[in-house]
C-alpha atoms as a PDB file:
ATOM      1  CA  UNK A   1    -112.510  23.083 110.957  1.00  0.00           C
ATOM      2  CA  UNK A   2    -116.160  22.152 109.744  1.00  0.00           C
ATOM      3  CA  UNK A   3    -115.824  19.614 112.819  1.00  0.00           C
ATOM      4  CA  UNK A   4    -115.455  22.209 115.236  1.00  0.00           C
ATOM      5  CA  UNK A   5    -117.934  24.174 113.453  1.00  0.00           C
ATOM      6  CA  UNK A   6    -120.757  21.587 113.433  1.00  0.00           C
ATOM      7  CA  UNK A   7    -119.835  21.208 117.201  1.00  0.00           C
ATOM      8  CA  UNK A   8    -120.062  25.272 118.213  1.00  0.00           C
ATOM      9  CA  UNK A   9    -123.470  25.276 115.616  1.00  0.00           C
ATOM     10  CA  UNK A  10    -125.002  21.938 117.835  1.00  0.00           C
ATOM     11  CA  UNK A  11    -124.236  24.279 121.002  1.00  0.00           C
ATOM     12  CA  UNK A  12    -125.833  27.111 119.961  1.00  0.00           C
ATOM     13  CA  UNK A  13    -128.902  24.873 119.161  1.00  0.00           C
ATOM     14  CA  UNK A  14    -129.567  24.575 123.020  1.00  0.00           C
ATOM     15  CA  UNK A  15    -130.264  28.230 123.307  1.00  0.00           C
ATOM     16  CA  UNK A  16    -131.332  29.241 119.613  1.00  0.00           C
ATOM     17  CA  UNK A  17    -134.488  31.822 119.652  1.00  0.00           C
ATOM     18  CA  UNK A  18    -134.684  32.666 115.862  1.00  0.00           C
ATOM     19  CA  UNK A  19    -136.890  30.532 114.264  1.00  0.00           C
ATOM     20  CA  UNK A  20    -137.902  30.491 110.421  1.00  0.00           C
ATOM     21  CA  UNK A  21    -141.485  30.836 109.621  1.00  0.00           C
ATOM     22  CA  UNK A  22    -142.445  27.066 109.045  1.00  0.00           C
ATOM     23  CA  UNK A  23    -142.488  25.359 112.635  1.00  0.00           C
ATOM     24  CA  UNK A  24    -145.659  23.280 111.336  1.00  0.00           C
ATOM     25  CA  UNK A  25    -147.886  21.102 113.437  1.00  0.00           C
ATOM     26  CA  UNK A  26    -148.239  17.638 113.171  1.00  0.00           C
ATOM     27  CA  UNK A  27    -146.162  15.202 111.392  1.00  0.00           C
ATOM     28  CA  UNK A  28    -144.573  18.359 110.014  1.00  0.00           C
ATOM     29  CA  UNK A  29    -140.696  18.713 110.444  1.00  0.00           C
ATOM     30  CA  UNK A  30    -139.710  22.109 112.678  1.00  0.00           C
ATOM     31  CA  UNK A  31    -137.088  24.291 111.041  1.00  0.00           C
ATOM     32  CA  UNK A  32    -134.915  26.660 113.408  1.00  0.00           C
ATOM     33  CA  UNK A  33    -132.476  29.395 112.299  1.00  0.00           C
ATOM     34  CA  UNK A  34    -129.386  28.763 115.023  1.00  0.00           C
ATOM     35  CA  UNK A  35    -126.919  30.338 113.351  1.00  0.00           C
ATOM     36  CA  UNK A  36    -126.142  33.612 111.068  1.00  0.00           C
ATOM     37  CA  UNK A  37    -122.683  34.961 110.119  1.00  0.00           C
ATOM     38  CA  UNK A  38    -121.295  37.370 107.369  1.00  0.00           C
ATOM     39  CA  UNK A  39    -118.407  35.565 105.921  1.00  0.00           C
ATOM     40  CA  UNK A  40    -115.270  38.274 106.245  1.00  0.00           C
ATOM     41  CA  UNK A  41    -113.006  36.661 104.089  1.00  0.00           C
ATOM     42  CA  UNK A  42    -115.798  35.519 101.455  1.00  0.00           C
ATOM     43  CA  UNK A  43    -117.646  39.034 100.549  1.00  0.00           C
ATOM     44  CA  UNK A  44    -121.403  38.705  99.671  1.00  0.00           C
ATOM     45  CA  UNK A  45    -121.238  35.192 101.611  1.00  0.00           C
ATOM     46  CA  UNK A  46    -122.763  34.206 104.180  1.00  0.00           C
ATOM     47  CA  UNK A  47    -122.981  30.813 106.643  1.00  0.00           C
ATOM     48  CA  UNK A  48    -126.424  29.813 108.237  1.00  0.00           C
ATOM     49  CA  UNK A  49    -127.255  26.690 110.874  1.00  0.00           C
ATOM     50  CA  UNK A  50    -130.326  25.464 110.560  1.00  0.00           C
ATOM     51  CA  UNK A  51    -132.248  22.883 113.141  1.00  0.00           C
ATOM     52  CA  UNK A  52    -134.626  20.387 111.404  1.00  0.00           C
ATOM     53  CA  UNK A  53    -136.382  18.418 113.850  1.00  0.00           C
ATOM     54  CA  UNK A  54    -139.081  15.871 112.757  1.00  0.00           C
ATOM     55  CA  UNK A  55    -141.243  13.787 114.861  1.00  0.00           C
ATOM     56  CA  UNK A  56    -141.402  10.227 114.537  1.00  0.00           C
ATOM     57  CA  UNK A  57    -142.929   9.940 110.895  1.00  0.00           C
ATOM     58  CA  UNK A  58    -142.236  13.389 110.079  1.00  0.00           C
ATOM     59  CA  UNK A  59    -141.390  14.672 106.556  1.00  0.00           C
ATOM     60  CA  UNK A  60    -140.408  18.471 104.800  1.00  0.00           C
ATOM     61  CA  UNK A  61    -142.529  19.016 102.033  1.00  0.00           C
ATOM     62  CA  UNK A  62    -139.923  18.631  98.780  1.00  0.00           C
ATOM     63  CA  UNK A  63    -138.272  22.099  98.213  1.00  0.00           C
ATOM     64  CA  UNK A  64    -135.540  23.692  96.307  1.00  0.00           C
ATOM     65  CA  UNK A  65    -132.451  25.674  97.721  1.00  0.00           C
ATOM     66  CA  UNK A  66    -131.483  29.033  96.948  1.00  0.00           C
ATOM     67  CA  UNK A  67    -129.684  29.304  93.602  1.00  0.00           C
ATOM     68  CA  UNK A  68    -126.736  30.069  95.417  1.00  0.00           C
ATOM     69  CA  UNK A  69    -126.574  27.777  98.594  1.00  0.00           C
ATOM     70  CA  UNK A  70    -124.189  24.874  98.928  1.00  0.00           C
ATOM     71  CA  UNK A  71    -124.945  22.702 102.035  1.00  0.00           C
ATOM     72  CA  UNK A  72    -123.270  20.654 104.393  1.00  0.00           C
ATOM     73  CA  UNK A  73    -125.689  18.354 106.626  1.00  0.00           C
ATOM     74  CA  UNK A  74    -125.428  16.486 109.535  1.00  0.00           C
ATOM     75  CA  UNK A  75    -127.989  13.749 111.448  1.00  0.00           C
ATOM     76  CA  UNK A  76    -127.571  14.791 115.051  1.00  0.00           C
ATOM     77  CA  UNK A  77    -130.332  12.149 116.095  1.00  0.00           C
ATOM     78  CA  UNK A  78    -132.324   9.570 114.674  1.00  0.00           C
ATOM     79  CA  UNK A  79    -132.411   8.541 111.376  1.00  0.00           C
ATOM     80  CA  UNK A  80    -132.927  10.427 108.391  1.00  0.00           C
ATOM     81  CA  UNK A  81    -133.970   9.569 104.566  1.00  0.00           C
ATOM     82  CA  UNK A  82    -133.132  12.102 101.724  1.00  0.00           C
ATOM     83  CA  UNK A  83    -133.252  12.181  98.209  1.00  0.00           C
ATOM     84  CA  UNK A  84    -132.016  14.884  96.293  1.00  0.00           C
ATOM     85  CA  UNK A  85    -132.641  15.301  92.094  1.00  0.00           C
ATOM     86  CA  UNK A  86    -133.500  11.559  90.848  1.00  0.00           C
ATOM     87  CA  UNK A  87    -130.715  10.384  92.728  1.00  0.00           C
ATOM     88  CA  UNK A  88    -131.999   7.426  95.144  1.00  0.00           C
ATOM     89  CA  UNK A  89    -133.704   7.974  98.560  1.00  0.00           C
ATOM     90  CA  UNK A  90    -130.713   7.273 100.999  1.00  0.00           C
ATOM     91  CA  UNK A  91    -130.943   6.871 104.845  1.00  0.00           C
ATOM     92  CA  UNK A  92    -128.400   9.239 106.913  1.00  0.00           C
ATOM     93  CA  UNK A  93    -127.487   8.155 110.705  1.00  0.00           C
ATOM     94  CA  UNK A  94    -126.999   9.786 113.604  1.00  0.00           C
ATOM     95  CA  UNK A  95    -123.299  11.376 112.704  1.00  0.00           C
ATOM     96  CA  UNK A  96    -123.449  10.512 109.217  1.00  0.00           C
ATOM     97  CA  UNK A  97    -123.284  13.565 106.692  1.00  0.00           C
ATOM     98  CA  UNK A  98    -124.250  14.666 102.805  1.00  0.00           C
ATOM     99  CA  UNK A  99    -124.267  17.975 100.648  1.00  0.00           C
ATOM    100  CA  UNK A 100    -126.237  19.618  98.781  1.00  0.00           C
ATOM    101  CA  UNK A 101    -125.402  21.717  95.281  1.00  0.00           C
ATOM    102  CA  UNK A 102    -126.665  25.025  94.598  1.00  0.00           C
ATOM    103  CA  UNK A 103    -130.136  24.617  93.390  1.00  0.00           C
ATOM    104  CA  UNK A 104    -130.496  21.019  93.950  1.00  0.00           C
ATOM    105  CA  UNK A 105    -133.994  20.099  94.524  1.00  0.00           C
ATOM    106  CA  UNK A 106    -134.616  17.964  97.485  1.00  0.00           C
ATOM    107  CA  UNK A 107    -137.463  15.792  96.706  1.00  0.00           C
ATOM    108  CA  UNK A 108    -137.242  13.457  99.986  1.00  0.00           C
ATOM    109  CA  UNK A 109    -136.959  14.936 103.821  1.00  0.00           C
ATOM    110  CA  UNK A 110    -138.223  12.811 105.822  1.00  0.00           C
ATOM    111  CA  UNK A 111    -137.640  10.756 109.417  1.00  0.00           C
ATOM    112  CA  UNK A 112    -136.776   7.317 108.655  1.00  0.00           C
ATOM    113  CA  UNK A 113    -138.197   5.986 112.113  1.00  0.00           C
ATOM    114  CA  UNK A 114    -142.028   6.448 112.496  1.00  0.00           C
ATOM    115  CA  UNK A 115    -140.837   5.644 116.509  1.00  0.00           C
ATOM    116  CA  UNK A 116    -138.223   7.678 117.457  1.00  0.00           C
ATOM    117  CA  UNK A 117    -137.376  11.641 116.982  1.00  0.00           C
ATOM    118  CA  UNK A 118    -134.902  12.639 114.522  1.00  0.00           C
ATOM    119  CA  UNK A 119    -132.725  16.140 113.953  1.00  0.00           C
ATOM    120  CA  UNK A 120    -130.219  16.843 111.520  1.00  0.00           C
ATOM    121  CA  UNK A 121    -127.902  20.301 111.105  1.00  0.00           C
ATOM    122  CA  UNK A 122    -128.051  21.868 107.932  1.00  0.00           C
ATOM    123  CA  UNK A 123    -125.749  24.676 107.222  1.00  0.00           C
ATOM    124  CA  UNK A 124    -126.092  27.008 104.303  1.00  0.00           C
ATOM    125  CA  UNK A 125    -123.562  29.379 102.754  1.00  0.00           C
ATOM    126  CA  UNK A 126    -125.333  30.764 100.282  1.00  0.00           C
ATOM    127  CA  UNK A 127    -125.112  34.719  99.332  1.00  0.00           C
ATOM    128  CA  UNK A 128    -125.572  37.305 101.854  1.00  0.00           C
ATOM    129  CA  UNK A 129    -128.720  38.371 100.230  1.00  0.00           C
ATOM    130  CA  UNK A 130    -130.737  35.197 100.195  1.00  0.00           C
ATOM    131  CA  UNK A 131    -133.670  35.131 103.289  1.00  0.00           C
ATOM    132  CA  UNK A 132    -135.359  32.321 101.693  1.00  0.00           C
ATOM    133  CA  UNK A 133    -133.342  29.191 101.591  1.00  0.00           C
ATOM    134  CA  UNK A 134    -135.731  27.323 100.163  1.00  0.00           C
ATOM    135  CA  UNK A 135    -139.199  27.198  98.316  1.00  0.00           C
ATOM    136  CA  UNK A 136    -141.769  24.588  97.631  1.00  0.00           C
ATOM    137  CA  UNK A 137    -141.002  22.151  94.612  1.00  0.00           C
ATOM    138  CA  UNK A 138    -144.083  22.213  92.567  1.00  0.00           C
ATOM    139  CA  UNK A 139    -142.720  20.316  89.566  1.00  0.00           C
ATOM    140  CA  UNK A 140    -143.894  17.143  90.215  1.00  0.00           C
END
């Protein structure tokens, strides 16, 4: 099921045209709503895709999730190196996956190739009212 769900999301990638309001320049990852669905069996839930794409050497700026988002990621291409809480900074492959818990603070987004492009798939369900899936981590 999540299979076949990553694969439709991936799809829709190709022809996405919502995008979230931090596509930043330069080494700057670029973050693309693709996907947005009510959940009908789950009320107040819903599921969001997100594209990251980061240029070789690119990085997100460390960020919390949404109180109420749990999320499933995928490395589409490239190489990517996350650490989330004080766990340690892992490296994610092309096809590899990890979650996320609600509120987990992700401290390390970066490309793990300072060559080659990378892209992973993040998707969100988080509640129905959340817009902003995540927000700057200032704590450190």
């Amino acid at each position: 099921m999540i299979r076949t769900f990553l694969c439709a999301a991936a799809l829709t990638v190709a022809s996405a045209t919502m995008a979230l309001a931090h596509d930043a320049p330069g080494g700057a990852s670029k973050v693309t709503l693709v996907y947005e669905h009510a959940l009908p069996n789950v009320p107040g839930k819903s599921i969001k895709g997100v594209l990251v794409e980061y240029p070789p050497g690119g990085s997100s700026p460390a960020h919390i999730h949404a109180k109420s988002a749990f999320i499933y990621a995928t490395v589409l291409e490239g190489a990517v190196r996350s650490q989330v809480n004080d766990g340690p900074a892992t490296v994610h492959r092309a096809g590899e996956s990890f979650s996320e818990m609600p509120g987990d603070r992700h401290g390390v987004s970066e490309n793990a190739s300072h060559s080659e492009p990378a892209r992973l798939l993040a998707v969100f369900v988080v509640d129905t009212d959340d817009t902003i899936l995540t927000t700057p981590d200032t704590s450190k």
